[in-house]
C-alpha atoms as a PDB file:
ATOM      1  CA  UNK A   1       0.000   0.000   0.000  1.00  0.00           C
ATOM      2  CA  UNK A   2       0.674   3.583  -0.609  1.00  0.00           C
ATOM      3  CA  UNK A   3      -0.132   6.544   0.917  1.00  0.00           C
ATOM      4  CA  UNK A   4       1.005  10.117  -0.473  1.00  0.00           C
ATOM      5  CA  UNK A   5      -0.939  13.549  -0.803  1.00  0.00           C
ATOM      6  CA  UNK A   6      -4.166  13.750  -2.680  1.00  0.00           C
ATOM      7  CA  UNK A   7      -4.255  15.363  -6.483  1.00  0.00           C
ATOM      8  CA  UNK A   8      -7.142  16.788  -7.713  1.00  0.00           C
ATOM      9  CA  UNK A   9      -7.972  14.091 -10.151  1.00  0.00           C
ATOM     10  CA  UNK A  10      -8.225  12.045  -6.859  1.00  0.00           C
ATOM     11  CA  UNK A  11     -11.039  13.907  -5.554  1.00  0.00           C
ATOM     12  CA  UNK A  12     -13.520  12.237  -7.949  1.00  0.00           C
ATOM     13  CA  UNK A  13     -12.791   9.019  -6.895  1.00  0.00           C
ATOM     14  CA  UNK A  14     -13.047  10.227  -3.015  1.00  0.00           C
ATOM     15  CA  UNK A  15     -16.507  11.606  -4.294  1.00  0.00           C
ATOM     16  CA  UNK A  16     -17.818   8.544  -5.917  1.00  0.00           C
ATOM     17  CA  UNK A  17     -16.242   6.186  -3.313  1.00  0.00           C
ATOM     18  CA  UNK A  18     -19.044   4.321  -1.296  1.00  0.00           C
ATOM     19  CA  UNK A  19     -18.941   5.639   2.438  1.00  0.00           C
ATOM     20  CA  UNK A  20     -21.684   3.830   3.741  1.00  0.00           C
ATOM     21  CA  UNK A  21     -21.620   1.282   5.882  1.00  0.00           C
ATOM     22  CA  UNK A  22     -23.118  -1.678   8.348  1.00  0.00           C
ATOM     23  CA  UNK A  23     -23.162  -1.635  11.994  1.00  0.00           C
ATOM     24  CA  UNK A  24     -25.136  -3.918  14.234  1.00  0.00           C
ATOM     25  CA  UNK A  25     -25.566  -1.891  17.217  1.00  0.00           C
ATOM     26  CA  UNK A  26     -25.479   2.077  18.311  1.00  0.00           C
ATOM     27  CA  UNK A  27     -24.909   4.196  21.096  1.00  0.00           C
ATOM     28  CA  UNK A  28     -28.295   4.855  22.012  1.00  0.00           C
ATOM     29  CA  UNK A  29     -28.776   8.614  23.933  1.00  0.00           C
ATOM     30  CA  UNK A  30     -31.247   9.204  26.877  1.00  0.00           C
ATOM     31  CA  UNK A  31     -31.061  12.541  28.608  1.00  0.00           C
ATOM     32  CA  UNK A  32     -32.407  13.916  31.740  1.00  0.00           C
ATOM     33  CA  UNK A  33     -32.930  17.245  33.076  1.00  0.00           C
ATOM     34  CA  UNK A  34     -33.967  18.905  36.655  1.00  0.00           C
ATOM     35  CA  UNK A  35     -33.315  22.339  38.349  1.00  0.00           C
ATOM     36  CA  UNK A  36     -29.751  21.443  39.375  1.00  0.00           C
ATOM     37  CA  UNK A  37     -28.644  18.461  36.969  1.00  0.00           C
ATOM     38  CA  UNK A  38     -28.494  17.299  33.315  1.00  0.00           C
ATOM     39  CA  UNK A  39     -27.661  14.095  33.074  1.00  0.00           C
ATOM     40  CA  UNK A  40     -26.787  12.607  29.986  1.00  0.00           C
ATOM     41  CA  UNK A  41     -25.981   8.718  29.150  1.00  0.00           C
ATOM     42  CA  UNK A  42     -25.099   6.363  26.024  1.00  0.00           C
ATOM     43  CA  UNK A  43     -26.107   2.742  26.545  1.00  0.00           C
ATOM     44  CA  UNK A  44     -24.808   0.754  23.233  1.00  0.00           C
ATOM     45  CA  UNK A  45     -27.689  -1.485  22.052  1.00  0.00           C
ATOM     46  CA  UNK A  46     -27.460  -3.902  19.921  1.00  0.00           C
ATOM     47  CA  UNK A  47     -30.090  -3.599  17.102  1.00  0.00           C
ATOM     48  CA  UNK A  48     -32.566  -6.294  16.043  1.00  0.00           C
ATOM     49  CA  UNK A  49     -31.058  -6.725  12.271  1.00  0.00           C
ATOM     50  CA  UNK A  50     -27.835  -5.242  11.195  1.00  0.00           C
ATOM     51  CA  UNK A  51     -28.178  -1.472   9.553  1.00  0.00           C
ATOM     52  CA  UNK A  52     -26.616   0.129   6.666  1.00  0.00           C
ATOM     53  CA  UNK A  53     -26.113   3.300   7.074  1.00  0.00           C
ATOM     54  CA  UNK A  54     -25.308   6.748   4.558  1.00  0.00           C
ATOM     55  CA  UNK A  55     -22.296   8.654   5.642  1.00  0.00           C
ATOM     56  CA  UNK A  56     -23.877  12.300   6.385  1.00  0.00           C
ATOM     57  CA  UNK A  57     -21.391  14.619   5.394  1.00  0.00           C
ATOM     58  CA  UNK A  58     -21.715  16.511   2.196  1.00  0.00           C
ATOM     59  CA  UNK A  59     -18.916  15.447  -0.278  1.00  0.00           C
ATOM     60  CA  UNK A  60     -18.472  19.024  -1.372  1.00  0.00           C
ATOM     61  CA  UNK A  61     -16.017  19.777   1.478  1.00  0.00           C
ATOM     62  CA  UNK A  62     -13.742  17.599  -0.049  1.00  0.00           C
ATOM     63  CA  UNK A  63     -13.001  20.133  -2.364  1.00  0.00           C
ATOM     64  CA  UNK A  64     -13.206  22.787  -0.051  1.00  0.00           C
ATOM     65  CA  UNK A  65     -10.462  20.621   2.254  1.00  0.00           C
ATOM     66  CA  UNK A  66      -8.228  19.909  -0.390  1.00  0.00           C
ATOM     67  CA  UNK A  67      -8.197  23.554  -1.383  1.00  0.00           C
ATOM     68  CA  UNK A  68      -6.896  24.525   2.057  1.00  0.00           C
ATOM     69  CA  UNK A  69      -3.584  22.068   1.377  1.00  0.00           C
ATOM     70  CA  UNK A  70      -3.590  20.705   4.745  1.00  0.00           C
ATOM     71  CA  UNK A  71      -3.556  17.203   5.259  1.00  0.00           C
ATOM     72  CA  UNK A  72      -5.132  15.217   2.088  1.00  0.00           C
ATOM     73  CA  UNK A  73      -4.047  11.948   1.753  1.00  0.00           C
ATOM     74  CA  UNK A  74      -4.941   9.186  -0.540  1.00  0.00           C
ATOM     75  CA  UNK A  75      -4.375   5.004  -0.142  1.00  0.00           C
ATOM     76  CA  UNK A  76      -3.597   2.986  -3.154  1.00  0.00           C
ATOM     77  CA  UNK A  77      -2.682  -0.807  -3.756  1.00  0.00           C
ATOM     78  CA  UNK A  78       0.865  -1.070  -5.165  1.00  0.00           C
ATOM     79  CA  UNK A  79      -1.131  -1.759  -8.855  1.00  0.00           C
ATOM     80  CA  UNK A  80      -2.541   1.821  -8.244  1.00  0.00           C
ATOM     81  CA  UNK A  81      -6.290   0.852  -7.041  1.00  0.00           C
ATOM     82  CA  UNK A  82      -7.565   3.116  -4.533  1.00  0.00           C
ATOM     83  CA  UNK A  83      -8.434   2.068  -1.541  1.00  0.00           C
ATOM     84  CA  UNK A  84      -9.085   4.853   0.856  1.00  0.00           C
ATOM     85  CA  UNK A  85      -8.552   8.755   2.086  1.00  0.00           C
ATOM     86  CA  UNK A  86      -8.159  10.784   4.808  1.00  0.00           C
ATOM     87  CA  UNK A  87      -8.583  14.534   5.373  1.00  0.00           C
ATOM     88  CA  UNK A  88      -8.122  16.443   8.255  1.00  0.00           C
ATOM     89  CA  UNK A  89      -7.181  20.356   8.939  1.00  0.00           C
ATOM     90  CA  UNK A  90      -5.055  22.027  11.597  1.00  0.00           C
ATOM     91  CA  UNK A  91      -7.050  24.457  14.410  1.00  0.00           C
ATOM     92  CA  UNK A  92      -4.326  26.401  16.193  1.00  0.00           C
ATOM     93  CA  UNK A  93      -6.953  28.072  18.585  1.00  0.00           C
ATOM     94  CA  UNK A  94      -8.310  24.524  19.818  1.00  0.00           C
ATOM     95  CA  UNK A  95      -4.732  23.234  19.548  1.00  0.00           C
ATOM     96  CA  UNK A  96      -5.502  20.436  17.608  1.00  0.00           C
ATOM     97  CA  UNK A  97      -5.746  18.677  14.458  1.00  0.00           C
ATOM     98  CA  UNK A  98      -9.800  17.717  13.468  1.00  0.00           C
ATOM     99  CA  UNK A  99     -10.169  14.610  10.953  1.00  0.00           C
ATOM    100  CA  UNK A 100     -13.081  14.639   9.287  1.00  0.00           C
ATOM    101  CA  UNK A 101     -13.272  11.961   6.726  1.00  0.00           C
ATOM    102  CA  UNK A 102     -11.343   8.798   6.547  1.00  0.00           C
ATOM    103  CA  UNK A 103     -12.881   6.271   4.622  1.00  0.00           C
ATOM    104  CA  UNK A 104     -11.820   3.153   3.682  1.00  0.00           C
ATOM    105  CA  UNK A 105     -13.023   1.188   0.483  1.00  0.00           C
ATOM    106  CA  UNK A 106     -15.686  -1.252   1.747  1.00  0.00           C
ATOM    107  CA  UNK A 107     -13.726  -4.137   0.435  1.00  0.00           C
ATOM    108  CA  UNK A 108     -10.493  -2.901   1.691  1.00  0.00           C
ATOM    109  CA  UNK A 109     -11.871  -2.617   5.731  1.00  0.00           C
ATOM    110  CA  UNK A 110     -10.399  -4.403   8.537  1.00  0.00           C
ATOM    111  CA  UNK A 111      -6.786  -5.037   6.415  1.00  0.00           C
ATOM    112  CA  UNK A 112      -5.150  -1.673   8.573  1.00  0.00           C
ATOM    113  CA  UNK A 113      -5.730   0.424   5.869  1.00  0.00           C
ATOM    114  CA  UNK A 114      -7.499   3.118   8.270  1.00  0.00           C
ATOM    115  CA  UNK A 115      -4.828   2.458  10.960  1.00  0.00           C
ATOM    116  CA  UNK A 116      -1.893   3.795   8.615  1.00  0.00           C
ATOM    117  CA  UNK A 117      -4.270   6.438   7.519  1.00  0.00           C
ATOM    118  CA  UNK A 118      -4.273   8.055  10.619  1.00  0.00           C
ATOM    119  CA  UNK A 119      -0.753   7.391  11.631  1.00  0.00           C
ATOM    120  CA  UNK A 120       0.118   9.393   8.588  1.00  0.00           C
ATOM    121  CA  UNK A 121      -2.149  11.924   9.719  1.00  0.00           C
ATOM    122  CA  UNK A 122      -0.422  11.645  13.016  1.00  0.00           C
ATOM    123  CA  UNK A 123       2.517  12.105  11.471  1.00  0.00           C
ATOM    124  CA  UNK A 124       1.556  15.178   9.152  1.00  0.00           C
ATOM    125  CA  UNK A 125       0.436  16.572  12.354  1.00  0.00           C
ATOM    126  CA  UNK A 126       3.952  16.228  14.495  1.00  0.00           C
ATOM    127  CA  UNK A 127       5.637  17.113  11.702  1.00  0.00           C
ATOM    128  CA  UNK A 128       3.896  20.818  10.850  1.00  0.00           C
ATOM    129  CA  UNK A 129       2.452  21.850  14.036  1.00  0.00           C
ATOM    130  CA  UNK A 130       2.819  21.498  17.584  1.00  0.00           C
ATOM    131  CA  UNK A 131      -0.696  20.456  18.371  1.00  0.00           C
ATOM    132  CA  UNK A 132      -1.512  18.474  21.075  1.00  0.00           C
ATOM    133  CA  UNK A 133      -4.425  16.372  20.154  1.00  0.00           C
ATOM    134  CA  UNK A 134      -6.317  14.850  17.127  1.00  0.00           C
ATOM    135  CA  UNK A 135     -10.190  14.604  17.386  1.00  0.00           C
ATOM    136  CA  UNK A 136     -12.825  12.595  15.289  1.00  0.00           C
ATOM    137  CA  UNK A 137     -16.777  12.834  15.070  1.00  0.00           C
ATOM    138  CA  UNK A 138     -18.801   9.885  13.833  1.00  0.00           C
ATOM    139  CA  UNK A 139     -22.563   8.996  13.900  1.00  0.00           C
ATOM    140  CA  UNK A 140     -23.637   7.465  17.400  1.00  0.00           C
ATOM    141  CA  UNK A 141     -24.796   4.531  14.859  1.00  0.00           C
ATOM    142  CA  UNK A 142     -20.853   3.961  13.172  1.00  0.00           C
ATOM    143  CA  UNK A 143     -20.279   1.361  15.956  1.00  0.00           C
ATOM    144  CA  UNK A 144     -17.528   0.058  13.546  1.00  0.00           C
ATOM    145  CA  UNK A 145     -16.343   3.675  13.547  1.00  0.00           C
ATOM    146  CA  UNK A 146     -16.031   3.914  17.282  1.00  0.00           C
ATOM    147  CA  UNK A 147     -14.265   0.972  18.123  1.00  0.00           C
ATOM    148  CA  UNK A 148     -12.011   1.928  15.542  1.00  0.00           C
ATOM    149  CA  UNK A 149     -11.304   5.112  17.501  1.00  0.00           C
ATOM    150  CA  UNK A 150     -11.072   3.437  20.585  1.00  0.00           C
ATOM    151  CA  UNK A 151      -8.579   0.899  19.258  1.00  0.00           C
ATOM    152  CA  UNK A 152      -6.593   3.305  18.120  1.00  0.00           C
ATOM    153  CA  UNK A 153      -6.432   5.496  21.420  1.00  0.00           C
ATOM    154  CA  UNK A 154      -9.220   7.910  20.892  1.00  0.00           C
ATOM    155  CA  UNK A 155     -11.267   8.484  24.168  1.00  0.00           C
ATOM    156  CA  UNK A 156     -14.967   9.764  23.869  1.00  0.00           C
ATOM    157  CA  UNK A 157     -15.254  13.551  25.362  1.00  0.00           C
ATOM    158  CA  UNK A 158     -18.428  14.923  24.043  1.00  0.00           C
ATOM    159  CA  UNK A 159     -21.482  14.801  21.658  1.00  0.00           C
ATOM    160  CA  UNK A 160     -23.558  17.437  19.579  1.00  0.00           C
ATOM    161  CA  UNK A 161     -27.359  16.414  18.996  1.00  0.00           C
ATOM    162  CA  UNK A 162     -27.678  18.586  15.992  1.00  0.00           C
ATOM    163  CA  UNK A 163     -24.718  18.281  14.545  1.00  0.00           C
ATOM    164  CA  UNK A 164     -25.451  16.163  11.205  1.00  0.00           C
ATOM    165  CA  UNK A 165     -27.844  17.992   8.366  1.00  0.00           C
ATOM    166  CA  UNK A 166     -29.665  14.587   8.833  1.00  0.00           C
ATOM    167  CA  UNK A 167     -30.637  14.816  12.051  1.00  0.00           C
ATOM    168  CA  UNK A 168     -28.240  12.513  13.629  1.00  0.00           C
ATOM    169  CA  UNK A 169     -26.033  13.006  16.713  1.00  0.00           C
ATOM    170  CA  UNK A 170     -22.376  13.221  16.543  1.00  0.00           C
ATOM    171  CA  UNK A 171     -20.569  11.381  19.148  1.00  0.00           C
ATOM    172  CA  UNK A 172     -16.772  13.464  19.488  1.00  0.00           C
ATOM    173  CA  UNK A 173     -13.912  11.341  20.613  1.00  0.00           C
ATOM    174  CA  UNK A 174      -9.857  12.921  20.884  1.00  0.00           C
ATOM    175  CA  UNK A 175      -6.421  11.321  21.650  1.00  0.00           C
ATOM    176  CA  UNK A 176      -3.164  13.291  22.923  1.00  0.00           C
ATOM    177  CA  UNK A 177      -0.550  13.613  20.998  1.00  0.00           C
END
């Protein structure tokens, strides 16, 4: 495998790359509120049938990412078939590095394709700034999204209810540099 900076030709294929996925269970919200407390807590439950579910970001920030010639990188085989991407950009003021898509080819998942991914994005990030963490967002349904993250060191710190176009909560997980 291969990993090296994205060209614009490469951006199609990110576009018509399937990001969808299957899970078979989700983190499932329940909120309470009083006078003096909010408590908030994610039971994972797993679901009746397994799911498959649409990525929900909108594929035009791709272009808008690679634009900003930050961290764009592409995976091929070594016969040039590609096999996955990663984007992520550098926040100084939150002193860390946000990745917001890394997809893997649905054939290609589970082979530590996303694992290199984001040790080159680890990488990009030690080598041009001096952040101090990386953070993720995924759907509270991408189960195999968050064990990735967890495998990989991420720790869960937060969630946004509204923070998909679809409706869907965003589940926010970050790891120390």
């Amino acid at each position: 495998m291969e990993i090296e900076p994205a060209e614009l030709p490469d951006l199609n294929v990110c576009y018509q790359m399937s990001k969808s996925y299957h899970t078979d269970y989700v983190w499932q919200m329940q909120s309470s509120e009083t006078e003096h407390t909010v408590n908030v807590q994610f039971d994972i439950v797993r679901l009746p049938r397994s799911m498959q579910v649409e990525y929900p970001r909108n594929p035009d920030e791709l272009l808008e990412h690679w634009h900003q010639e930050q961290c764009f990188f592409v995976a091929r085989t070594i016969t040039g078939e590609f096999i996955g991407f990663v984007d992520a950009l550098s926040r100084p003021w939150e002193n860390l590095v946000w990745i917001f898509n890394l997809v893997v080819h649905q054939r290609h998942r589970r082979q530590g394709i996303g694992t290199a991914l984001l040790k080159t994005v680890t990488k990009w990030t030690t080598t041009h700034h001096d952040h101090a963490r990386l953070m993720l967002e995924m759907q509270t349904k991408n189960y195999p999204a968050i064990r990735f993250a967890q495998k990989n060191g991420f720790q869960y710190c937060g969630y946004n209810e509204r923070y998909y176009a679809n409706g869907d909560i965003a589940l926010f997980f970050s790891r120390n540099l």
